[in-house]
Protein backbone atom coordinates (compact mmCIF):
# COMPACT_ATOMS: atom_id res chain seq x y z
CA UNK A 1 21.00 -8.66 4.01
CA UNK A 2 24.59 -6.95 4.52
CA UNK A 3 25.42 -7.97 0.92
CA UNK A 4 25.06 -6.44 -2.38
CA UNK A 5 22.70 -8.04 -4.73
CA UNK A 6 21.46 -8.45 -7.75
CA UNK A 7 18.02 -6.85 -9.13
CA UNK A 8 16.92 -10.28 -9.46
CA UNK A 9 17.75 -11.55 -5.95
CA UNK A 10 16.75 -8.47 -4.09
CA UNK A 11 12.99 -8.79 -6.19
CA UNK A 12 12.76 -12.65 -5.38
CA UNK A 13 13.52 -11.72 -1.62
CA UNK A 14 10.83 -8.85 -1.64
CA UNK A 15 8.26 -10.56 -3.94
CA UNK A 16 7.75 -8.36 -6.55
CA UNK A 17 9.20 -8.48 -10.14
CA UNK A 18 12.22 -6.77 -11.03
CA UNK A 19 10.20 -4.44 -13.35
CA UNK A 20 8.60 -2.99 -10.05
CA UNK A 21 11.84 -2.14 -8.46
CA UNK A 22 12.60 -0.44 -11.91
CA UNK A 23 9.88 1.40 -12.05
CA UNK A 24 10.58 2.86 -8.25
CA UNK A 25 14.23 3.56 -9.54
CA UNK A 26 12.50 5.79 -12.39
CA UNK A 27 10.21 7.60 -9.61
CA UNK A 28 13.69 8.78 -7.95
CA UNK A 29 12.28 6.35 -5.17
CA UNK A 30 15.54 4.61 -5.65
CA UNK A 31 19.45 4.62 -6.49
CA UNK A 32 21.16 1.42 -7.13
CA UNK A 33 25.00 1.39 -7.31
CA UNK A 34 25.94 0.19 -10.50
CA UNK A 35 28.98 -1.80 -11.53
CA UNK A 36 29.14 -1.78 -15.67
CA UNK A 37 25.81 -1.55 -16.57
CA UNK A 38 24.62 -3.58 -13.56
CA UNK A 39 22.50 -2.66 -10.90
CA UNK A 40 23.63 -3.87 -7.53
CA UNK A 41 21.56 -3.42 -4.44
CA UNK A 42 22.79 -2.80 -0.73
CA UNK A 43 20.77 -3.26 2.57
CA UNK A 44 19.69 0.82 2.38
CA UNK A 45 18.14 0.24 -1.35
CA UNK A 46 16.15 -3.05 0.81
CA UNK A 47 15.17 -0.84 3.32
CA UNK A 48 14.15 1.55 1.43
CA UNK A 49 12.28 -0.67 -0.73
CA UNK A 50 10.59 -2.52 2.19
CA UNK A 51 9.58 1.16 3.16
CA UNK A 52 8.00 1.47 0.33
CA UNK A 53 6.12 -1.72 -0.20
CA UNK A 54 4.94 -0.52 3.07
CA UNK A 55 3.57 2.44 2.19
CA UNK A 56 1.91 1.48 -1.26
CA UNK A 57 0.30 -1.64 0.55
CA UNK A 58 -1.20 1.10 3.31
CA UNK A 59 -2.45 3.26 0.86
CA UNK A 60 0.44 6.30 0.57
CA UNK A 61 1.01 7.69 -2.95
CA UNK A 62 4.27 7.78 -4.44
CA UNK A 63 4.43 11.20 -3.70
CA UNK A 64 4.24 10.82 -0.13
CA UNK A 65 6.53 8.12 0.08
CA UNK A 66 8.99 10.41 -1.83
CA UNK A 67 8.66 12.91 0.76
CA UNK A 68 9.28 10.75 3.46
CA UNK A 69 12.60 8.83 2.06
CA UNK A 70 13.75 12.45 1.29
CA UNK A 71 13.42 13.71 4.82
CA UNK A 72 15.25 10.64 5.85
CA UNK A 73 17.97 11.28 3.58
CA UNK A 74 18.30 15.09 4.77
CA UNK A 75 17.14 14.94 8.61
CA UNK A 76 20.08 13.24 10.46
CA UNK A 77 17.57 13.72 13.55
CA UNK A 78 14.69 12.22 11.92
CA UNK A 79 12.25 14.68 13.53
CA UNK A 80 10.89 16.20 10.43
CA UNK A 81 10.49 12.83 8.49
CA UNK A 82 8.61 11.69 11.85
CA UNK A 83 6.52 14.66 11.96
CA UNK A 84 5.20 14.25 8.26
CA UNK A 85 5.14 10.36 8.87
CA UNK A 86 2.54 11.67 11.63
CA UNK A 87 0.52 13.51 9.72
CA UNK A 88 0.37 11.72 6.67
CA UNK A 89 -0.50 8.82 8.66
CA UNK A 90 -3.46 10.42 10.39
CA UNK A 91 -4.88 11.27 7.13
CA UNK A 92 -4.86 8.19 6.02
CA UNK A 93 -6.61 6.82 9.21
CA UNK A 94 -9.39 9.74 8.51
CA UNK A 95 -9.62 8.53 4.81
CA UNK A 96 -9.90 4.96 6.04
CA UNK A 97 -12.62 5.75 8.72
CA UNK A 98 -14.63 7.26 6.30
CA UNK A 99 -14.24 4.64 3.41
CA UNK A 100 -15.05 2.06 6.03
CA UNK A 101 -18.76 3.99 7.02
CA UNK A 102 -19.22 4.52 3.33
CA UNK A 103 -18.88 0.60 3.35
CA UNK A 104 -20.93 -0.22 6.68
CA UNK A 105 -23.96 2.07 5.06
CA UNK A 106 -24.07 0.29 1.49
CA UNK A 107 -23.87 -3.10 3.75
CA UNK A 108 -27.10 -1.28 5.75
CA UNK A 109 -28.56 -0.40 2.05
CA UNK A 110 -27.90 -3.81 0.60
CA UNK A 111 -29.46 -5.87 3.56
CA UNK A 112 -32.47 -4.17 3.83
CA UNK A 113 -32.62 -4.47 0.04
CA UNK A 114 -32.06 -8.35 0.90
CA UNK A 115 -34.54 -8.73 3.69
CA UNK A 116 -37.42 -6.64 1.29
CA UNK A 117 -37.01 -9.42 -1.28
CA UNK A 118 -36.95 -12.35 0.80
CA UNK A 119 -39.76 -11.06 2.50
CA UNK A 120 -41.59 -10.50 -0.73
CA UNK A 121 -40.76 -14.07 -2.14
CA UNK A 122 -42.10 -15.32 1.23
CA UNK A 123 -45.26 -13.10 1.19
CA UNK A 124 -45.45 -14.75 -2.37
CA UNK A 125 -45.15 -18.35 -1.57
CA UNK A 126 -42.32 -18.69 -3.21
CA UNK A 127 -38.99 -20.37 -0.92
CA UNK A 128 -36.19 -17.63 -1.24
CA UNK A 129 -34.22 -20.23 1.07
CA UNK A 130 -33.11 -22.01 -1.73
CA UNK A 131 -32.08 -18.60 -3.80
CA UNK A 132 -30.18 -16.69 -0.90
């Protein structure tokens, strides 16, 4: 996309609704040239947009995405937006890791749970087959 475009053409390319790329115009997340009262969208408001689809969809807060389009904007060299990219990113692995055990032990809880009550409809006479 090298053209401008419309707020309804840019949120049909991206999938969302054009309320959601209104909403991250109100964060600050985004700055839409205007012509009249119109907003008209160029490939950095895509890109930034795509960057932040990104980082809602893999968890980031608003916050962080903030931070990181800032640096962009005032790092020509890109090594301090990189450097926070790094470390917000490794957080979010660590959160990740540990929602995913937290997970894997309630799947551990809820099968033995399972296996107790099949094994007590069995010891019972009773078919759990047809139940589980």
């Amino acid at each position: 996309m090298d053209k401008l475009v419309s707020i309804t053409e840019l949120a049909q390319e991206l999938g969302v609704t054009a309320r959601t790329i209104r909403f991250y115009e109100d964060q600050g997340l985004l700055s839409p040239q205007r012509v009249g009262g119109t907003r008209i969208y160029g490939p950095r408001d895509r890109a930034r947009m795509i960057l932040i689809l990104r980082g809602k969809r893999l968890g980031f807060s608003l916050k962080d995405i903030k931070e990181y389009l800032d640096l962009y904007d005032s790092d020509a060299t890109q090594v301090g937006q990189l450097r926070v990219l790094l470390a917000k990113v490794q957080d979010r692995i660590g959160q990740l890791e540990e929602q995913l055990q937290t997970v894997q032990t309630t799947l551990d809880e809820l099968r033995d749970i399972e296996r107790a009550s099949l094994d007590a409809l069995e010891a019972k006479g009773i078919l759990a087959d047809s139940d589980a």
